[in-house]
C-alpha atoms as a PDB file:
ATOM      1  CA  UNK A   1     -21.225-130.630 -28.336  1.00  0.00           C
ATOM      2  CA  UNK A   2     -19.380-126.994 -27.539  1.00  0.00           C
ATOM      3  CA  UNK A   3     -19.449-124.200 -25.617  1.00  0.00           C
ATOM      4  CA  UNK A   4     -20.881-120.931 -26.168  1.00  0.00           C
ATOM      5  CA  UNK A   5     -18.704-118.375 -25.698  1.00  0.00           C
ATOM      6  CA  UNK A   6     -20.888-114.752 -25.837  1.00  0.00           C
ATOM      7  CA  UNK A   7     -19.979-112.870 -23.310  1.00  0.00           C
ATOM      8  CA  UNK A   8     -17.197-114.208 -22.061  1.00  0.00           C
ATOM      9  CA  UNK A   9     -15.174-110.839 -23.066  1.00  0.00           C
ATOM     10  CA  UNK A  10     -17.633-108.750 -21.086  1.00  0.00           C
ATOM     11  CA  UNK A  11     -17.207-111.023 -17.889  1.00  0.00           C
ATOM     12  CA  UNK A  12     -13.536-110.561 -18.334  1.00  0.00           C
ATOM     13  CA  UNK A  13     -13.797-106.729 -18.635  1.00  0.00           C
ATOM     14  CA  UNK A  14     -16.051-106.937 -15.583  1.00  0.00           C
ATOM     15  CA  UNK A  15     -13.695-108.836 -14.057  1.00  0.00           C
ATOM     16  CA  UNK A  16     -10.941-106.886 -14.790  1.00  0.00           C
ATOM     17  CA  UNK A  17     -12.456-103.310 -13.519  1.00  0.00           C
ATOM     18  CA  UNK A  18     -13.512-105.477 -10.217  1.00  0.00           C
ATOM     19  CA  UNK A  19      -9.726-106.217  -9.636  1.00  0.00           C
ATOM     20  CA  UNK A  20      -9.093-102.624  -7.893  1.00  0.00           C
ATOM     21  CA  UNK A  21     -11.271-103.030  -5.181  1.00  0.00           C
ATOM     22  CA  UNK A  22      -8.729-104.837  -2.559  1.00  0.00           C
ATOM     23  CA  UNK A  23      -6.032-101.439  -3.154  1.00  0.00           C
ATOM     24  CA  UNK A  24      -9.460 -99.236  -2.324  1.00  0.00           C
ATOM     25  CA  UNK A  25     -10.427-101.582   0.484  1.00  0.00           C
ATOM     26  CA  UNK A  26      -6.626-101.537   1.054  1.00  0.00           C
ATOM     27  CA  UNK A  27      -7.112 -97.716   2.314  1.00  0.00           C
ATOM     28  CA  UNK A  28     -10.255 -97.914   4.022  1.00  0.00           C
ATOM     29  CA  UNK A  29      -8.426-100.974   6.314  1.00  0.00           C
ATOM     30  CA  UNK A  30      -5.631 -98.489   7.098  1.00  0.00           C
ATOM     31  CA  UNK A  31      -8.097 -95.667   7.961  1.00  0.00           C
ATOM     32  CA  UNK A  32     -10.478 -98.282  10.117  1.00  0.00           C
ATOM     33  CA  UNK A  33      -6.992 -99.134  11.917  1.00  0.00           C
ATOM     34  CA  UNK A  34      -6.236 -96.010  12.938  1.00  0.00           C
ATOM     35  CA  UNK A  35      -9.500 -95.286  14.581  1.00  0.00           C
ATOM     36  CA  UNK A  36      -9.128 -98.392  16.563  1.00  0.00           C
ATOM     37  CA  UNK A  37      -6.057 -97.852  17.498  1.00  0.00           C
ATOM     38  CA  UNK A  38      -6.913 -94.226  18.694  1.00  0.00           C
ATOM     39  CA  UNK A  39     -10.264 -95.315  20.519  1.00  0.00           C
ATOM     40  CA  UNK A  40      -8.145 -98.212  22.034  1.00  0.00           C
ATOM     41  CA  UNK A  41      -5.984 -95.312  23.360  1.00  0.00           C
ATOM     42  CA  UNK A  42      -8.443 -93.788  24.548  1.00  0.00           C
ATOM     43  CA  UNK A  43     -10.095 -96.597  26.345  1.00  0.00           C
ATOM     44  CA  UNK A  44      -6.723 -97.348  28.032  1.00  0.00           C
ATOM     45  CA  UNK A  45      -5.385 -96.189  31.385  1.00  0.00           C
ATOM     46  CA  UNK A  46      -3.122 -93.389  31.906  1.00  0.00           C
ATOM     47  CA  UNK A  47      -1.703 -95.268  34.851  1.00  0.00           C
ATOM     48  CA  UNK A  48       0.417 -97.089  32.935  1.00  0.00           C
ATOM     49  CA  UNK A  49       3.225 -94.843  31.672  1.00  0.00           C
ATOM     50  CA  UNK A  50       3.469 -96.302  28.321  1.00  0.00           C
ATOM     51  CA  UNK A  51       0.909 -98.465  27.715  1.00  0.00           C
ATOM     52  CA  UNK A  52      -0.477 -95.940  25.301  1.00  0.00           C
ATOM     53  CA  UNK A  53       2.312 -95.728  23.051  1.00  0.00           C
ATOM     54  CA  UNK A  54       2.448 -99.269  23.217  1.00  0.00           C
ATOM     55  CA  UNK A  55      -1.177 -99.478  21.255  1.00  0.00           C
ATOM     56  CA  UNK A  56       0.262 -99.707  17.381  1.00  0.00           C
ATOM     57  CA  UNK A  57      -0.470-100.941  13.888  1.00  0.00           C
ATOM     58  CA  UNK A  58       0.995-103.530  12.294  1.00  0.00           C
ATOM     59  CA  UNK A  59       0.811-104.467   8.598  1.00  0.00           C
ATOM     60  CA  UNK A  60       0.560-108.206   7.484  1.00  0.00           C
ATOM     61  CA  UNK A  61       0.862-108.652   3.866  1.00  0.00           C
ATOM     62  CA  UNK A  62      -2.055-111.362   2.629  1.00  0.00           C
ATOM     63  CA  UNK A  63      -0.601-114.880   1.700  1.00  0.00           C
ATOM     64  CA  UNK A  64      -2.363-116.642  -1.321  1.00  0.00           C
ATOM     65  CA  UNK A  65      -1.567-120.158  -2.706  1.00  0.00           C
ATOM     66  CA  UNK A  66       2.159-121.560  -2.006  1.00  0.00           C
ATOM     67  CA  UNK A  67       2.647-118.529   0.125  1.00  0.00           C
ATOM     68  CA  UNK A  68       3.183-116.099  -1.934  1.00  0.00           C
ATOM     69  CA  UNK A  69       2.005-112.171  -1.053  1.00  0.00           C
ATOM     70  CA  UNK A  70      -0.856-111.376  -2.901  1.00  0.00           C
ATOM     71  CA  UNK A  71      -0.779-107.555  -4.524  1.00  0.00           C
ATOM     72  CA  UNK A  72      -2.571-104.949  -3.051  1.00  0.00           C
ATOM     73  CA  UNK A  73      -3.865-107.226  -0.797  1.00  0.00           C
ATOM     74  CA  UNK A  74      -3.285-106.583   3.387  1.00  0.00           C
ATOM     75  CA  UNK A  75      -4.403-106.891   6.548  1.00  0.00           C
ATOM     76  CA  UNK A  76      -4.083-104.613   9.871  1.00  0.00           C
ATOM     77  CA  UNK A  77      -3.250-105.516  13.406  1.00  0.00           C
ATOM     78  CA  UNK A  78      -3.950-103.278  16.046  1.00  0.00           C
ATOM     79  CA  UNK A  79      -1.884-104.836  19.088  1.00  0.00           C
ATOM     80  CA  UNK A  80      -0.110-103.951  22.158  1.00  0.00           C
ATOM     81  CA  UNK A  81       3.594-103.630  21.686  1.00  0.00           C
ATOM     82  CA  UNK A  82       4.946-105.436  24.790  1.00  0.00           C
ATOM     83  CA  UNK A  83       8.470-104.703  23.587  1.00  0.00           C
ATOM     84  CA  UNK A  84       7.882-100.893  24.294  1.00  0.00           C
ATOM     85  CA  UNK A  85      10.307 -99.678  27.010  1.00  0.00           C
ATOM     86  CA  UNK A  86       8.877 -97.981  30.218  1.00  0.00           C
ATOM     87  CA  UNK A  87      10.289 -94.535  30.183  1.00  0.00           C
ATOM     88  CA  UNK A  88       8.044 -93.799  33.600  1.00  0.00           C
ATOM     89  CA  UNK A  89      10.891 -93.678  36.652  1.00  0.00           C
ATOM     90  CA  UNK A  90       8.726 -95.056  39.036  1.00  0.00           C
ATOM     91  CA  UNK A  91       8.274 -98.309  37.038  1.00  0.00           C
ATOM     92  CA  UNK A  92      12.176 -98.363  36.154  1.00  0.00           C
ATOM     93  CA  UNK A  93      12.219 -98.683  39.996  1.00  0.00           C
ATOM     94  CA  UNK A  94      10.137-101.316  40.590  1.00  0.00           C
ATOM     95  CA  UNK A  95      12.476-103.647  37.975  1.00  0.00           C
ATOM     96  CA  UNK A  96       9.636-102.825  35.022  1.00  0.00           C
ATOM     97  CA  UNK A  97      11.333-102.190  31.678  1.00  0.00           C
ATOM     98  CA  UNK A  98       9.071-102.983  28.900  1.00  0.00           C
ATOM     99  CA  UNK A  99       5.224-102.471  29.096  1.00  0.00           C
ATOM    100  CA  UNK A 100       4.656-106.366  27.867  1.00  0.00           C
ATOM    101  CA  UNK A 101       5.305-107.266  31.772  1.00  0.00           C
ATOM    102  CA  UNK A 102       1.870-105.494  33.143  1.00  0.00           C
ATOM    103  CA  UNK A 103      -0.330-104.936  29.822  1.00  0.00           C
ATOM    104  CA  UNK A 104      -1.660-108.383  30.541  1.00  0.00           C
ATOM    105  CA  UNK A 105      -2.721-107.684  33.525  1.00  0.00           C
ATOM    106  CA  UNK A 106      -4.013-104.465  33.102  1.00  0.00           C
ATOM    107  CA  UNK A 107      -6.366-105.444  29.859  1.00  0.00           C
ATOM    108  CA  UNK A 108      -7.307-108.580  31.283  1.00  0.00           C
ATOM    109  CA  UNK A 109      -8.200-107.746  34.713  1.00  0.00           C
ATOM    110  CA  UNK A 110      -8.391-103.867  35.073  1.00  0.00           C
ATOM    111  CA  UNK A 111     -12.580-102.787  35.653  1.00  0.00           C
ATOM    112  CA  UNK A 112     -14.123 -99.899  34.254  1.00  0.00           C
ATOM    113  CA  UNK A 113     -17.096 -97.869  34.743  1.00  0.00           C
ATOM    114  CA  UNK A 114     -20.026-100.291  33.352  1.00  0.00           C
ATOM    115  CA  UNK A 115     -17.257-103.442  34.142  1.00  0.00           C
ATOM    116  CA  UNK A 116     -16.267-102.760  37.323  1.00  0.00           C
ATOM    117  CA  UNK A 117     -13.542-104.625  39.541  1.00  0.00           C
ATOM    118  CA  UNK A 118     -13.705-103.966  42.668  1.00  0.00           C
ATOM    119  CA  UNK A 119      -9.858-105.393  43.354  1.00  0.00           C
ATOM    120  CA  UNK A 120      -8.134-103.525  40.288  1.00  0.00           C
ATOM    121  CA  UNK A 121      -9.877-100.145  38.647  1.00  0.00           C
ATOM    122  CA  UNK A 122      -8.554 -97.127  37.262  1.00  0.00           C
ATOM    123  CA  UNK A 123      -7.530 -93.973  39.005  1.00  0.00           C
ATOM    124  CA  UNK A 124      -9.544 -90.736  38.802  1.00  0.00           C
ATOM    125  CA  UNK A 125      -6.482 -89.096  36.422  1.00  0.00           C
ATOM    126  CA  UNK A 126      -7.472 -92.241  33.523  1.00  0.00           C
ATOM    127  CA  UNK A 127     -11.237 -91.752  34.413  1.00  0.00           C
ATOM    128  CA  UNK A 128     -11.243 -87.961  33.643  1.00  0.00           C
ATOM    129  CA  UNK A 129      -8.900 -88.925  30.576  1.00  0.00           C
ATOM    130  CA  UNK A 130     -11.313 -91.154  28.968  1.00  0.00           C
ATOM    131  CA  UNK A 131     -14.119 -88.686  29.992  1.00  0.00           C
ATOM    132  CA  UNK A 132     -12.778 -86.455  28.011  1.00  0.00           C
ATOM    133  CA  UNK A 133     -12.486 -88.532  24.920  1.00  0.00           C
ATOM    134  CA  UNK A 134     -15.882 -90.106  25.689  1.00  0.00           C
ATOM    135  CA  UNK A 135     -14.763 -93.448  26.465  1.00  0.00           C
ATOM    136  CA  UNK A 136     -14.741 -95.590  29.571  1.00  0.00           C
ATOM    137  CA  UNK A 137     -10.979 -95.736  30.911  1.00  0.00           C
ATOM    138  CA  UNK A 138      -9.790 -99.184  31.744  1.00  0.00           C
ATOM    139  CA  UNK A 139      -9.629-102.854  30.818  1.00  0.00           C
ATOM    140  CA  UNK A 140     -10.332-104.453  27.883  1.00  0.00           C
ATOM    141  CA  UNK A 141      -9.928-101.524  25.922  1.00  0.00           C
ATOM    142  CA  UNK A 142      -8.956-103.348  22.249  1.00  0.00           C
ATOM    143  CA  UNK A 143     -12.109-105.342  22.416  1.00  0.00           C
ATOM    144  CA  UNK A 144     -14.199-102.483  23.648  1.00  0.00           C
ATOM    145  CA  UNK A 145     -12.910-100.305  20.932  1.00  0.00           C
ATOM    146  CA  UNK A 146     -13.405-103.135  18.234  1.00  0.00           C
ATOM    147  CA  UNK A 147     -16.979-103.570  19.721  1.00  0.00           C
ATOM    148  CA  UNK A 148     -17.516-100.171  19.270  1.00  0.00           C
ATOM    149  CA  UNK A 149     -16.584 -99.671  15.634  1.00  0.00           C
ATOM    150  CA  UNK A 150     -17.384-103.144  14.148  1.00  0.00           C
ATOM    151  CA  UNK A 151     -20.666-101.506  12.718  1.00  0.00           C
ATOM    152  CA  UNK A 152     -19.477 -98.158  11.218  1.00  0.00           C
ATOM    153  CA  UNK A 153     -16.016-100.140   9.722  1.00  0.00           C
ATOM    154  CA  UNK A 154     -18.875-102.965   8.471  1.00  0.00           C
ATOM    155  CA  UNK A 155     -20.062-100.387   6.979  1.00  0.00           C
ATOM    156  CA  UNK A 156     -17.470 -97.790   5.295  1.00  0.00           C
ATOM    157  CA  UNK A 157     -16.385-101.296   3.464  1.00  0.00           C
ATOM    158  CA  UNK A 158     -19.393-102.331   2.128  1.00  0.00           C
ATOM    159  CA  UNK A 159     -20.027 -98.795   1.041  1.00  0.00           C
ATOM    160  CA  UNK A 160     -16.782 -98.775  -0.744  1.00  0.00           C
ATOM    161  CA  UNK A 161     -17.252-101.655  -3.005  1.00  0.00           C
ATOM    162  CA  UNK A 162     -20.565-101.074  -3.530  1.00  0.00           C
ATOM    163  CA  UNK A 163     -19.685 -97.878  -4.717  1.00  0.00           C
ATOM    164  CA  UNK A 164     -17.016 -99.186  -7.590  1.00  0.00           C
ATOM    165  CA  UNK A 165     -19.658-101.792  -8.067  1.00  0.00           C
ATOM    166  CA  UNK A 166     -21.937 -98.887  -9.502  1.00  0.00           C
ATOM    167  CA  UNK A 167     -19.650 -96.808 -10.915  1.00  0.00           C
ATOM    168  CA  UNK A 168     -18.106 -99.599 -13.135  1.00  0.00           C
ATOM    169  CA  UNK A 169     -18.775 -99.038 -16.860  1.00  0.00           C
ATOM    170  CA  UNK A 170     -19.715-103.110 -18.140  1.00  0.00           C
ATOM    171  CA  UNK A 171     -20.180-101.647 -22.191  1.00  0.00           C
ATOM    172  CA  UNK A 172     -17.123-103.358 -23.912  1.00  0.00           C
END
């Protein structure tokens, strides 16, 4: 008994013209990590000196088997820096150097307009802010702005690769 082997060229050109997709998707992760990162900024508190700055991207380089990096292949973090330094003076004052020691707090606890806390909300100045950007100003802004964008990002993806999908030319 043996194996039949038509087609097994055209599954490895198909296979082989599927291989750029994670360098597109790649892109698209970047892009989708910059808009959280921006609506995250603007879903945060002015109040805060630097807690704004302190909203970054990191890049994490995608592990396969035995640990080693896979090409092309990465993941985003959008993440609150707590080793940013306070450059506000009135925080220096108060023994506050680096925004780690109240962005807890703040994201955790802090109430906005639809989430209100009665004990700990933001002040008028972060209110108009987020206004302005059409965003609620306050707590839990990372998971607000993820919230917000999980659809469209679902989205732009799947788009993406269904896109090469079509556009892939399977003649050998």
């Amino acid at each position: 008994m043996g194996f039949e082997t038509t087609g097994l060229d055209q599954l490895k050109l198909k296979l082989q013209r599927l291989a750029g997709i994670p360098e597109l998707a790649n892109d698209a992760l970047r892009q989708c990590a910059d808009e959280l990162r921006d609506r995250a900024r603007d879903m945060a508190p002015i109040d805060y000196g630097d807690l704004i700055a302190a909203i970054q991207i990191r890049r994490l380089g995608a592990q396969g088997a035995g640990g080693r990096f896979v090409k092309g292949v990465s993941t985003f973090e959008v993440f609150v820096n707590n080793e940013t330094p306070v450059k506000d003076p009135d925080k220096l004052r108060h023994g506050v150097d680096k925004v780690g020691e109240y962005a807890w707090m703040v994201h955790e606890h802090m109430g906005w307009a639809s989430q209100p806390n009665p004990e700990f909300m933001p002040s008028e100045q972060s209110v108009l802010h987020g206004q302005a950007r059409h965003a609620e100003a306050g707590g839990k802004f990372l998971e607000r702005a993820a919230a917000e964008l999980k659809a469209k990002f679902e989205e732009r993806l799947a788009q993406i690769v269904l896109k090469r999908i079509q556009n892939l030319d399977f003649q050998a």
